[in-house]
Protein backbone atom coordinates (compact mmCIF):
# COMPACT_ATOMS: atom_id res chain seq x y z
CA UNK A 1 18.04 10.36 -7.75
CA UNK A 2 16.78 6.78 -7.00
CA UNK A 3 15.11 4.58 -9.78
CA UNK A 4 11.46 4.37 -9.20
CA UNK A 5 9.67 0.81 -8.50
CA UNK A 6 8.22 -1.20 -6.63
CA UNK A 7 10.06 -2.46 -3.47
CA UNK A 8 10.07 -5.50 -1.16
CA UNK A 9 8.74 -5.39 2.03
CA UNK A 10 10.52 -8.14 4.77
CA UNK A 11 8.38 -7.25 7.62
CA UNK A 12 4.64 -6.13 6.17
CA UNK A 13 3.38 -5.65 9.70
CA UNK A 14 6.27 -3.13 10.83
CA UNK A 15 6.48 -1.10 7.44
CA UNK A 16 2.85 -0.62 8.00
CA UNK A 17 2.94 0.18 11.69
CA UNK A 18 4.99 3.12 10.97
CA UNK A 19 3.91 4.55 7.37
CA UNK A 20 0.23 4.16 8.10
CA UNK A 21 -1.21 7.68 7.60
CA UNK A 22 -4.17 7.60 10.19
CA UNK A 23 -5.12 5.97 13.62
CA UNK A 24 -5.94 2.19 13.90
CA UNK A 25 -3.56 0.51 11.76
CA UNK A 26 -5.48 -2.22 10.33
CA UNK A 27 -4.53 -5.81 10.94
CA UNK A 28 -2.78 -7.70 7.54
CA UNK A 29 -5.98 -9.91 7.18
CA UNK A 30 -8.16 -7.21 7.21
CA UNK A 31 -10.39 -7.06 3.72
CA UNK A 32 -10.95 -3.90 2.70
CA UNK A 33 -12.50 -2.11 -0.53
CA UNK A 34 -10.39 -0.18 -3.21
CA UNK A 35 -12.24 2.31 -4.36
CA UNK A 36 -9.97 3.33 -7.62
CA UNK A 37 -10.50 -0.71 -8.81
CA UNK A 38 -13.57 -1.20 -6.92
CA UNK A 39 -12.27 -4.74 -5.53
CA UNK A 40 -12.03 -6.44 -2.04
CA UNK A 41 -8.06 -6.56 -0.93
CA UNK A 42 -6.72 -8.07 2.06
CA UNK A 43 -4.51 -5.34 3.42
CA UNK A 44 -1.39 -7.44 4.06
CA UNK A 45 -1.09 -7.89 0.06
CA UNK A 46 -0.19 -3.78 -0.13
CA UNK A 47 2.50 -3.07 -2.62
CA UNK A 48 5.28 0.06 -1.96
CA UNK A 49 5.87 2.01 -4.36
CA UNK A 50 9.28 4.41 -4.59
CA UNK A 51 9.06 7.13 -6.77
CA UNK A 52 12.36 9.02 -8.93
CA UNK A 53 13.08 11.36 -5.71
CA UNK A 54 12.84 8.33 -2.95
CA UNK A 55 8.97 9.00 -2.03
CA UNK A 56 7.58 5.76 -0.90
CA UNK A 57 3.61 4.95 -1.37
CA UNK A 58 1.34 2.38 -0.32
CA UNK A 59 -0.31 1.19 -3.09
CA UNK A 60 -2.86 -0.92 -4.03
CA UNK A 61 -2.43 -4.69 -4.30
CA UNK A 62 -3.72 -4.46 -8.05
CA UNK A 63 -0.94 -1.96 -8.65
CA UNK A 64 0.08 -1.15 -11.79
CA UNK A 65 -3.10 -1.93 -13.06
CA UNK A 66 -4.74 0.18 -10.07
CA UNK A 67 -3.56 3.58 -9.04
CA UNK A 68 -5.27 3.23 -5.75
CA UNK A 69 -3.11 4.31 -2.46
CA UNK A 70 -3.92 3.25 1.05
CA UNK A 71 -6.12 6.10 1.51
CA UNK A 72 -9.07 4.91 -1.05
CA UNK A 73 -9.18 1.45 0.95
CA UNK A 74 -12.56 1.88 2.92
């Protein structure tokens, strides 16, 4: 079982290229709205989350403090 955390990223722009859930990955400066925190992110600022069994998440920028994933960014 891995420890769960929060992991680094090198390359944003890749990771999101292939983990983004839906069509039209959004560009890194993009500004988009959490709707769990209610605040204006720029997308490139996404966090990654691993959980205990090795389940990655994108998360929030306001993470911990926010337990919004990249699907409640409008």
């Amino acid at each position: 079982m891995s420890k769960a955390g929060f992991i680094e990223i090198q390359d944003k722009e890749k990771y999101l290229k292939d983990n983004y859930p839906f069509t039209d990955v959004p560009q890194l400066s993009a500004k988009k709205r959490c709707i769990h925190c209610d605040k204006v992110i720029k997308v490139g600022d996404y966090k990654v989350y691993r959980d205990n069994h090795g389940m990655e998440f994108i998360v929030c920028p306001n993470s911990p403090e926010c337990d919004g994933t990249i699907i409640d960014w409008m």
